[in-house]
C-alpha atoms as a PDB file:
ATOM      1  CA  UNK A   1       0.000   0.000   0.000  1.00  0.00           C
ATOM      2  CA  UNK A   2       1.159   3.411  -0.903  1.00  0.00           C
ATOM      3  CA  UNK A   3       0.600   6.861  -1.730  1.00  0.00           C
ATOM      4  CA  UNK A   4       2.062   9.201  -4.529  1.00  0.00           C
ATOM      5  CA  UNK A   5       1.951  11.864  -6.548  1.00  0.00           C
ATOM      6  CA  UNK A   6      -0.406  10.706  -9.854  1.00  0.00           C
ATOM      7  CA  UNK A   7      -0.534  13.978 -12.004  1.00  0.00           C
ATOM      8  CA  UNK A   8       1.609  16.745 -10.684  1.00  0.00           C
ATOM      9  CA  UNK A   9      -0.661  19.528 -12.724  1.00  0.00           C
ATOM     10  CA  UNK A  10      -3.943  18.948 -11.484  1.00  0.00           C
ATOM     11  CA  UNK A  11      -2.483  18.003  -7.890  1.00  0.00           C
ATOM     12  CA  UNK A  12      -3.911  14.513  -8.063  1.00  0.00           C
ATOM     13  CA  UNK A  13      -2.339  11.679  -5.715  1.00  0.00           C
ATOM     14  CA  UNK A  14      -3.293   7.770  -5.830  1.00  0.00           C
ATOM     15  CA  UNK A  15      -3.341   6.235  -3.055  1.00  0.00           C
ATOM     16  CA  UNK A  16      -2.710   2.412  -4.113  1.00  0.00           C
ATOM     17  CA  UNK A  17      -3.052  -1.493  -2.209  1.00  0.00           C
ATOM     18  CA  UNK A  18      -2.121  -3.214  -5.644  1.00  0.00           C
ATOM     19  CA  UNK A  19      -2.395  -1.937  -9.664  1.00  0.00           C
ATOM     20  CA  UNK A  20      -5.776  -2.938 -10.056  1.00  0.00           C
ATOM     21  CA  UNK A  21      -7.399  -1.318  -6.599  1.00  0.00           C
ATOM     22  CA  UNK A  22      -6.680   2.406  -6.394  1.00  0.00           C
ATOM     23  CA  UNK A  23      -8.239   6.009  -5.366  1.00  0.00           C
ATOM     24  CA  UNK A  24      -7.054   9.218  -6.810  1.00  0.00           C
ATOM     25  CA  UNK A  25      -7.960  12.518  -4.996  1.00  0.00           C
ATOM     26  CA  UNK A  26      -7.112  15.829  -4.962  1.00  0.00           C
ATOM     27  CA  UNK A  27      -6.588  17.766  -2.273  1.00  0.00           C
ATOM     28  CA  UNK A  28      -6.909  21.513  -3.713  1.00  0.00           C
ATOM     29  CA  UNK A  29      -9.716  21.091  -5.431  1.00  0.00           C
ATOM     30  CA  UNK A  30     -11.918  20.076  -2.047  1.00  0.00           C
ATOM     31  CA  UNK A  31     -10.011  16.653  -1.076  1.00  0.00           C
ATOM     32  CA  UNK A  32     -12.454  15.313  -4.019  1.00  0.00           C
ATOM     33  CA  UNK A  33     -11.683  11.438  -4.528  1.00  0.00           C
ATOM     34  CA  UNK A  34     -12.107  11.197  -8.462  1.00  0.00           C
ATOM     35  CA  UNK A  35     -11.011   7.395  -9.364  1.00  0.00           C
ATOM     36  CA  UNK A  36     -12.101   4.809  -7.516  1.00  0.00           C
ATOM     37  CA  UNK A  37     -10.271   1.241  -9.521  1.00  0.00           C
ATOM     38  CA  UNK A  38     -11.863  -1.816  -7.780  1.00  0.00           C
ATOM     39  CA  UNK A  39     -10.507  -5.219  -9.585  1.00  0.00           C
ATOM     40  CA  UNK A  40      -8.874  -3.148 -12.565  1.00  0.00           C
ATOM     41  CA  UNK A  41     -12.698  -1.469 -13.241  1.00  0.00           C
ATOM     42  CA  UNK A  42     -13.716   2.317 -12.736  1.00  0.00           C
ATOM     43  CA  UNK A  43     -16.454   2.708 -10.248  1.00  0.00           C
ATOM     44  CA  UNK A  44     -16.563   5.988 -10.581  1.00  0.00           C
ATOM     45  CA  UNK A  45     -17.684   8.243 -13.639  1.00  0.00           C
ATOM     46  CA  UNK A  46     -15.592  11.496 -13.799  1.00  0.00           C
ATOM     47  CA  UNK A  47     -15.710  14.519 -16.234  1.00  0.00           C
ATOM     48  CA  UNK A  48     -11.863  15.134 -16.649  1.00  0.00           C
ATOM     49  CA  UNK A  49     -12.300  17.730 -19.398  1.00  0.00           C
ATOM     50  CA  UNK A  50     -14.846  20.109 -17.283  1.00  0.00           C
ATOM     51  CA  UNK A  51     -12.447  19.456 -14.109  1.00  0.00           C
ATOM     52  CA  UNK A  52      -9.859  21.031 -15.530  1.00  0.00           C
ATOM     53  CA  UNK A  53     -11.992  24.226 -15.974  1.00  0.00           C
ATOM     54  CA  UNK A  54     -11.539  25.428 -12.097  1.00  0.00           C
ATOM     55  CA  UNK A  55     -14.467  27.959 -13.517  1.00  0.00           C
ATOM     56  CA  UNK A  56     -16.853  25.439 -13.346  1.00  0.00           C
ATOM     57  CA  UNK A  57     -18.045  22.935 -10.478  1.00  0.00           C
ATOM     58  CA  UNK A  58     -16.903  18.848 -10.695  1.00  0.00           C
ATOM     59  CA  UNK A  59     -19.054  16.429 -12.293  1.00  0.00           C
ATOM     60  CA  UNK A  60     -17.444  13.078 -10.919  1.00  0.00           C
ATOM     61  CA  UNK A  61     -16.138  11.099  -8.491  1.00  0.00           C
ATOM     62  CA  UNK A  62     -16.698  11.677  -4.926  1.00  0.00           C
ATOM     63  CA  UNK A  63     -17.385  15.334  -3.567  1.00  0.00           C
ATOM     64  CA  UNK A  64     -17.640  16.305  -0.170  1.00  0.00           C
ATOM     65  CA  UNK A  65     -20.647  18.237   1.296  1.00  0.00           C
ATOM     66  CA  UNK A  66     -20.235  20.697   3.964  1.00  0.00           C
ATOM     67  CA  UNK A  67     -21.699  22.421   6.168  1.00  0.00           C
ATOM     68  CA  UNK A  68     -24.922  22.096   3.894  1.00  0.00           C
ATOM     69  CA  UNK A  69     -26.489  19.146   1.729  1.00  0.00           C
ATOM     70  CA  UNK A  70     -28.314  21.025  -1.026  1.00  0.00           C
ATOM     71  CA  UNK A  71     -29.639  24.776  -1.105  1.00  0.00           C
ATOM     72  CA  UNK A  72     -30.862  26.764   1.379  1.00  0.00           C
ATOM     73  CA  UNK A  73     -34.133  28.395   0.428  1.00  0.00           C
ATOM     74  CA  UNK A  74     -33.423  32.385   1.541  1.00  0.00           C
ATOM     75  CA  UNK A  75     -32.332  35.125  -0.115  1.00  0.00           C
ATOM     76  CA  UNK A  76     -29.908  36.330   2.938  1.00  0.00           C
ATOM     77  CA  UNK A  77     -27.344  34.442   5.101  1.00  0.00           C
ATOM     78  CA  UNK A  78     -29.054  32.244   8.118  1.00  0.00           C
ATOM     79  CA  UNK A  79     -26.594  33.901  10.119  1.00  0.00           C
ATOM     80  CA  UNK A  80     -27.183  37.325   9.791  1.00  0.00           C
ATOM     81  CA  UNK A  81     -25.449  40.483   8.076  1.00  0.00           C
ATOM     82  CA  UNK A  82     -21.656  40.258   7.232  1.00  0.00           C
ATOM     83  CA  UNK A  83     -22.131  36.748   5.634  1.00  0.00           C
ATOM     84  CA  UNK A  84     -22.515  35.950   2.716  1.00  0.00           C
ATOM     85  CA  UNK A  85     -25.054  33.014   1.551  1.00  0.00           C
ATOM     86  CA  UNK A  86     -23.968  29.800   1.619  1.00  0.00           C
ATOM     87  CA  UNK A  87     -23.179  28.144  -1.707  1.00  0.00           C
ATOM     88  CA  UNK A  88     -25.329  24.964  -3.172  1.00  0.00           C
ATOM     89  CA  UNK A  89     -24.036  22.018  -0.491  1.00  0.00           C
ATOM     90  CA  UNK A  90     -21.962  24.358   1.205  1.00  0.00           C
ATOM     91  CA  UNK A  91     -18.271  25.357   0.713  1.00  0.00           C
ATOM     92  CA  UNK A  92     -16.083  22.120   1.545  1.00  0.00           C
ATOM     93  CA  UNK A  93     -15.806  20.718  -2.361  1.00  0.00           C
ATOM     94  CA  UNK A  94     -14.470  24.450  -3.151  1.00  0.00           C
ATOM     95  CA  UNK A  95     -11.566  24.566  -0.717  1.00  0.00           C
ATOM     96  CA  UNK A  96      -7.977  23.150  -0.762  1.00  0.00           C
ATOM     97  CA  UNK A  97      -8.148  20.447   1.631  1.00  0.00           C
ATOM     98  CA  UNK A  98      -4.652  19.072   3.591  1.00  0.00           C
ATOM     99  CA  UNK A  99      -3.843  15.215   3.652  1.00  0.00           C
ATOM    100  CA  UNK A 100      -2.224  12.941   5.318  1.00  0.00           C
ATOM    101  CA  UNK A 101      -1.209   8.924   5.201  1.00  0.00           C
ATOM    102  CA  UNK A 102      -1.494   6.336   8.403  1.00  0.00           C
ATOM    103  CA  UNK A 103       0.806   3.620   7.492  1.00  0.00           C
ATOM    104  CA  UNK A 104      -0.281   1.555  10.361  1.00  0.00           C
ATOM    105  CA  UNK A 105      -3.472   1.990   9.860  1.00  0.00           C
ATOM    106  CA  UNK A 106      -3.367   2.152   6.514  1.00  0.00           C
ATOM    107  CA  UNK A 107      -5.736   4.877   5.679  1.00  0.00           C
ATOM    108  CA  UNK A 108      -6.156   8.259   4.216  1.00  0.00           C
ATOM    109  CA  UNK A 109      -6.985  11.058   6.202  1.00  0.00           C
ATOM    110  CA  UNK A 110      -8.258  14.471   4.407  1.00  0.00           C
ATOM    111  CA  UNK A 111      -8.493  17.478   6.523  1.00  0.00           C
ATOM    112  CA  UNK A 112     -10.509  20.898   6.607  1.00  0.00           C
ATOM    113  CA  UNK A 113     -10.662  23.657   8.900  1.00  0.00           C
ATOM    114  CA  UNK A 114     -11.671  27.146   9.898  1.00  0.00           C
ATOM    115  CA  UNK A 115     -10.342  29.822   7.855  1.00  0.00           C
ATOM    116  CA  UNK A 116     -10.876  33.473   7.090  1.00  0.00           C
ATOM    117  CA  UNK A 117     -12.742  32.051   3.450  1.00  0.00           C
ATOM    118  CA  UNK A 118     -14.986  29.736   5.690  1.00  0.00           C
ATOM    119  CA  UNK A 119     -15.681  32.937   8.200  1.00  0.00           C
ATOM    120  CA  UNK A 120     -17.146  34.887   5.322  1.00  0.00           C
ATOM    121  CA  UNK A 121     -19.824  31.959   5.153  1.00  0.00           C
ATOM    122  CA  UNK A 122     -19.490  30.407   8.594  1.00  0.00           C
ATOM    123  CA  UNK A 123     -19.235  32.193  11.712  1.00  0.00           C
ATOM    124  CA  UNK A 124     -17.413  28.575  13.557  1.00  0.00           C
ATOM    125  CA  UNK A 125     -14.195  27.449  14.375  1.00  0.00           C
ATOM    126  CA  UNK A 126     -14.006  23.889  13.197  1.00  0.00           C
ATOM    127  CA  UNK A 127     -12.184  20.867  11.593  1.00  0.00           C
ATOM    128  CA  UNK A 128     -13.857  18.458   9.550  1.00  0.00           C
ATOM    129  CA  UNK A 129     -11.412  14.779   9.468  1.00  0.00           C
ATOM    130  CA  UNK A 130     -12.314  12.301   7.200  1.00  0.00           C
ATOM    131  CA  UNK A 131     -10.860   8.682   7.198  1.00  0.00           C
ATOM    132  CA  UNK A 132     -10.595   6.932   4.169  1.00  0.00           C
ATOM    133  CA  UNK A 133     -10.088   3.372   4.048  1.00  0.00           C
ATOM    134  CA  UNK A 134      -9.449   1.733   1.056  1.00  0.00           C
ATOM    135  CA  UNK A 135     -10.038  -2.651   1.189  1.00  0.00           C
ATOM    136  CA  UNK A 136     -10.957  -4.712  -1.952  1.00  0.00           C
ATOM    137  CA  UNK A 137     -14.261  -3.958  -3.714  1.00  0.00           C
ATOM    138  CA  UNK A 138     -15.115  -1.290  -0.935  1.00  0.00           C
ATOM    139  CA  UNK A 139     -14.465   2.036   0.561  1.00  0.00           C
ATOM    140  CA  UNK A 140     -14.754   2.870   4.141  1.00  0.00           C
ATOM    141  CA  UNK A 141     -15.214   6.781   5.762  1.00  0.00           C
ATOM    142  CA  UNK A 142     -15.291   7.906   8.690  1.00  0.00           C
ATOM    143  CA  UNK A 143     -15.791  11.562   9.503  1.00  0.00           C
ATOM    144  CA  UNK A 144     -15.311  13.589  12.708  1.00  0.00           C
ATOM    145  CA  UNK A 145     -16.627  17.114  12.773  1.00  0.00           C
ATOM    146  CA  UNK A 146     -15.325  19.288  15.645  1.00  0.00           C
ATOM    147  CA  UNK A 147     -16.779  22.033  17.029  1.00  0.00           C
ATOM    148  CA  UNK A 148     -14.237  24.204  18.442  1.00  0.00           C
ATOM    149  CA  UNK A 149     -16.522  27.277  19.014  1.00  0.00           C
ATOM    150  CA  UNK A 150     -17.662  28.686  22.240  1.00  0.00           C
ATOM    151  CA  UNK A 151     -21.325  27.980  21.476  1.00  0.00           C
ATOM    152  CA  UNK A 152     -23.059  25.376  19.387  1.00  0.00           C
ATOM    153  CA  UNK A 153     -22.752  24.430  15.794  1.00  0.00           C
ATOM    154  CA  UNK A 154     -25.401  23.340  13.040  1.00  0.00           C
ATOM    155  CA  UNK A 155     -24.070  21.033  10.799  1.00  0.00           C
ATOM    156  CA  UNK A 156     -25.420  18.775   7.552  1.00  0.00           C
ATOM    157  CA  UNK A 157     -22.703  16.151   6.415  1.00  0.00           C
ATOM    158  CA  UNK A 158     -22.948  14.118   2.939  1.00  0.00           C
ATOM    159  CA  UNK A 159     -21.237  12.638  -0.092  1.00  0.00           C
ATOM    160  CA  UNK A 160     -22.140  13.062  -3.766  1.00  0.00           C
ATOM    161  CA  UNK A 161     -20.567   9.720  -5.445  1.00  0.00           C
ATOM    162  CA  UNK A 162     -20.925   9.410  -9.575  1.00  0.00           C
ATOM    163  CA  UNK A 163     -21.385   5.994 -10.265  1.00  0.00           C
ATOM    164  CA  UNK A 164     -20.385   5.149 -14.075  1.00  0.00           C
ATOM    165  CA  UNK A 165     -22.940   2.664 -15.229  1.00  0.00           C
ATOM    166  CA  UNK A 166     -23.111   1.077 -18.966  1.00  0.00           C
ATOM    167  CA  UNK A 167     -26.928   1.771 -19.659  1.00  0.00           C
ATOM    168  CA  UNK A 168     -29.673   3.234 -17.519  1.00  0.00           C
ATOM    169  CA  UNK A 169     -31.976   0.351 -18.187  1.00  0.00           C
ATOM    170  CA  UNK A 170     -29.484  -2.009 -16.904  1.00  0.00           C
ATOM    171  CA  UNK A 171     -30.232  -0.141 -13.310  1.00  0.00           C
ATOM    172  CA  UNK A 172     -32.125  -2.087 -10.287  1.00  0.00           C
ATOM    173  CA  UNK A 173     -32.406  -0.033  -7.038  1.00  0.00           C
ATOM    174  CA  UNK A 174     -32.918  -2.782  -4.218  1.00  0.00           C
ATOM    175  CA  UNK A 175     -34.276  -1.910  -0.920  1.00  0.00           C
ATOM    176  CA  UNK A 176     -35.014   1.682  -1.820  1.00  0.00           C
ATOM    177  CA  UNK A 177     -37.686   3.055   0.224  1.00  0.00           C
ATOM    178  CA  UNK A 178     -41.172   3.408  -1.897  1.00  0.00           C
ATOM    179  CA  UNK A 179     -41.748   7.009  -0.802  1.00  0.00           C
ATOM    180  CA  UNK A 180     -39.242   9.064  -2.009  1.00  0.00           C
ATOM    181  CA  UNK A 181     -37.852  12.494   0.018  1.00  0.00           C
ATOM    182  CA  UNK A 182     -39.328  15.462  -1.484  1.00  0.00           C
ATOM    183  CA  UNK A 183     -36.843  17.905  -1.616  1.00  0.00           C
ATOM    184  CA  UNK A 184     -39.297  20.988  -1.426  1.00  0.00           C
ATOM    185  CA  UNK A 185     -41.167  20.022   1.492  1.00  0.00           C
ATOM    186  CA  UNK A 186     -38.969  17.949   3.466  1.00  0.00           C
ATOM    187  CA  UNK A 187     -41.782  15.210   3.902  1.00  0.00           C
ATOM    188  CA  UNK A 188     -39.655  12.448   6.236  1.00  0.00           C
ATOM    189  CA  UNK A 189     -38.164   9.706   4.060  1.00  0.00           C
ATOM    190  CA  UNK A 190     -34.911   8.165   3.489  1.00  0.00           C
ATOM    191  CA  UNK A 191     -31.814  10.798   3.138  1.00  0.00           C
ATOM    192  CA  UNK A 192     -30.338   8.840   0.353  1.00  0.00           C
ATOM    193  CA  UNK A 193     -30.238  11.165  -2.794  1.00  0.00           C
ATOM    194  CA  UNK A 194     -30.493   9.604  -5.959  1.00  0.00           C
ATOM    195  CA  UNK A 195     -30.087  11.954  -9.054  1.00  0.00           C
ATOM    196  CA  UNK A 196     -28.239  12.042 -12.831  1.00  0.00           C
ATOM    197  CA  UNK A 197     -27.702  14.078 -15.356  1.00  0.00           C
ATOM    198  CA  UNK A 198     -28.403  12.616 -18.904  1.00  0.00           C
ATOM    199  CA  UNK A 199     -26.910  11.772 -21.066  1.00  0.00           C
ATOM    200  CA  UNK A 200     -23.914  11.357 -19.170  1.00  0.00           C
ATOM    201  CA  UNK A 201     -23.495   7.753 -18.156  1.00  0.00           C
ATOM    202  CA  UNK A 202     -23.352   8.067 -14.564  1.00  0.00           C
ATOM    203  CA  UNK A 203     -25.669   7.894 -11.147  1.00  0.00           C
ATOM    204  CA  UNK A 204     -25.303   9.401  -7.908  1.00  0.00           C
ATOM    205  CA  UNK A 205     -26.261   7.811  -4.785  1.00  0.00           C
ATOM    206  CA  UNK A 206     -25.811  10.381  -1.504  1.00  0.00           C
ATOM    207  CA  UNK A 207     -25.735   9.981   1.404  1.00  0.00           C
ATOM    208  CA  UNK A 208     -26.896  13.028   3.223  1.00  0.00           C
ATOM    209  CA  UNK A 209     -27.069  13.765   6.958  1.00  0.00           C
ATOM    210  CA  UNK A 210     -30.037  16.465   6.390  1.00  0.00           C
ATOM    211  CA  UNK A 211     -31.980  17.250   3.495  1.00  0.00           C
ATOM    212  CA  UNK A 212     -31.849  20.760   1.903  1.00  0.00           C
ATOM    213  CA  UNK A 213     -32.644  23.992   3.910  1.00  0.00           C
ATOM    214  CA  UNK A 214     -32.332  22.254   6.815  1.00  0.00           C
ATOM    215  CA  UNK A 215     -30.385  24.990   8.502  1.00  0.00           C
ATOM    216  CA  UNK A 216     -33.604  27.234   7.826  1.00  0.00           C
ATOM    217  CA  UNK A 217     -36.327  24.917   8.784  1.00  0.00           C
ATOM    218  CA  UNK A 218     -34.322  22.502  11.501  1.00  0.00           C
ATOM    219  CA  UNK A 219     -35.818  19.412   9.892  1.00  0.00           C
ATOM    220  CA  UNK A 220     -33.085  17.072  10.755  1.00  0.00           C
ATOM    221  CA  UNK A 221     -30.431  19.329  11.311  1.00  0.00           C
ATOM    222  CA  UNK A 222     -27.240  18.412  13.742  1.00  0.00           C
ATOM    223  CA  UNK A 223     -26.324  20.856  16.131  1.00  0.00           C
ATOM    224  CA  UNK A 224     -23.145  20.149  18.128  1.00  0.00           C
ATOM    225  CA  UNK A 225     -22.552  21.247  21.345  1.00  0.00           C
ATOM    226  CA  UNK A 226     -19.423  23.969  21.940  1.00  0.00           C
ATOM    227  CA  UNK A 227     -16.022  21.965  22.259  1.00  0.00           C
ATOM    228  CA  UNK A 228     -17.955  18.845  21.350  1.00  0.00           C
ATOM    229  CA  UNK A 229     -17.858  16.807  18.351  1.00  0.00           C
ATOM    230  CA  UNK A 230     -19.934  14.514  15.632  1.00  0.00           C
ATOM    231  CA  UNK A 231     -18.480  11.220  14.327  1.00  0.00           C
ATOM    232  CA  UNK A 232     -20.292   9.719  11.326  1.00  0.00           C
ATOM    233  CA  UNK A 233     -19.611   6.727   9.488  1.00  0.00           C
ATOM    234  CA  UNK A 234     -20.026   5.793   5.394  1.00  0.00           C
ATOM    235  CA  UNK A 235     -19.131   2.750   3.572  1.00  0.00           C
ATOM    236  CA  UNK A 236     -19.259   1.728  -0.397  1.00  0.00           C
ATOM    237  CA  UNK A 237     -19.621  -1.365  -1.153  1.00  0.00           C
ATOM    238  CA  UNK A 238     -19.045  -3.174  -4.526  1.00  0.00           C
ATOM    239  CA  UNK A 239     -20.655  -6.965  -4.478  1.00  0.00           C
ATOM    240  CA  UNK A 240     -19.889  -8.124  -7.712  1.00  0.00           C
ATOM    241  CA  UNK A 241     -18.679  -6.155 -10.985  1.00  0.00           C
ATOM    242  CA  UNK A 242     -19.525  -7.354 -14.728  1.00  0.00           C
END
């Protein structure tokens, strides 16, 4: 198992058990995982060409949601005048992100925290850690959200994975719930986001914390107590590949 430098222009590192099981991220461009190699075959679906337009937001791989899942449905920050509005599912994907390797553990361990960029959004002091663990046919996370403010701290955590698939008719969701979340009136449901964005060949599965605007209406928001912290816990798993 190691980790390297994989393309010294774009910043991207892989972070290797064998040749054919690999992630690549990059840490400047929000700590974004955008290859995921399980058994020698992409899992992922990722838009290199629009990714290296910094202009425009990433279509692929695996972004990183924070402090918001979604929009947030007011015309003015939540937190009153001097900030600015948070961005669709918050700022986290749009920051550079620091990184580091456990070679005991043998994981990957993306850090983000509190900066004078985040202030203009965020009044809170904070550091977001994110474990990655990388095993055959799966991929482990396991985030810790700090609040290191004096007073407490909303909070929505989720992922936004592009999954490539070969034909949208070859698709089967199993176990999804029957009643799907709607988005605009936050009636309860699973927090599992399923969306695409024909034609590309790709689906995204999220997992979300909260749904959107949750920091306006408190449906399902996380609040974390000053000096106290969240831990949350994701896992993809790949059964068979064809």
């Amino acid at each position: 198992m190691k980790l390297e430098l994989s393309n010294k222009d774009q910043g991207i590192f892989v972070f290797q058990l064998d040749k054919n099981n690999y992630i690549k991220f990059c840490p400047n461009r929000g700590g974004v995982i955008t290859n995921w190699v399980a058994d020698g075959k992409e899992i992922l679906y990722f838009d290199e060409t629009r990714f290296m337009d910094k202009t425009k937001s990433i279509r692929g791989g695996i972004p990183i949601l924070f402090p918001i899942c979604g929009n947030l449905n007011t015309s003015s920050s939540v937190f009153g005048n001097g900030y600015l509005q948070l961005p669709q599912h918050g700022f986290a994907r749009d920051l550079q992100w620091q990184y580091s390797f456990n070679e005991n553990e043998k994981f990957l361990c993306l850090f983000l925290n509190a900066s004078k960029k985040t202030k203009k959004y965020y009044p809170f002091d904070f550091e977001l850690k994110i474990e990655v663990t990388l095993k055959i046919n799966s991929l482990e996370f396991e985030i810790t959200i700090h609040n290191k403010t004096d007073f407490a701290m909303p909070v929505n955590f989720g992922l936004h994975p592009y999954f490539n698939v070969s034909d949208f008719k070859n698709l089967e969701f199993v176990d999804n719930p029957l009643n799907c979340q709607d988005q605009k009136r936050n009636t309860i449901s699973d927090l599992g986001v399923i969306w695409s964005d024909p034609p590309r060949r790709m689906i995204c599965l999220e997992p979300w914390t909260s749904p959107r605007n949750s920091f306006v209406d408190g449906f399902r928001n996380i609040m974390i107590p000053s000096n106290d912290s969240k831990r949350l816990n994701a896992s993809i798993q790949i059964k068979s590949l064809k």
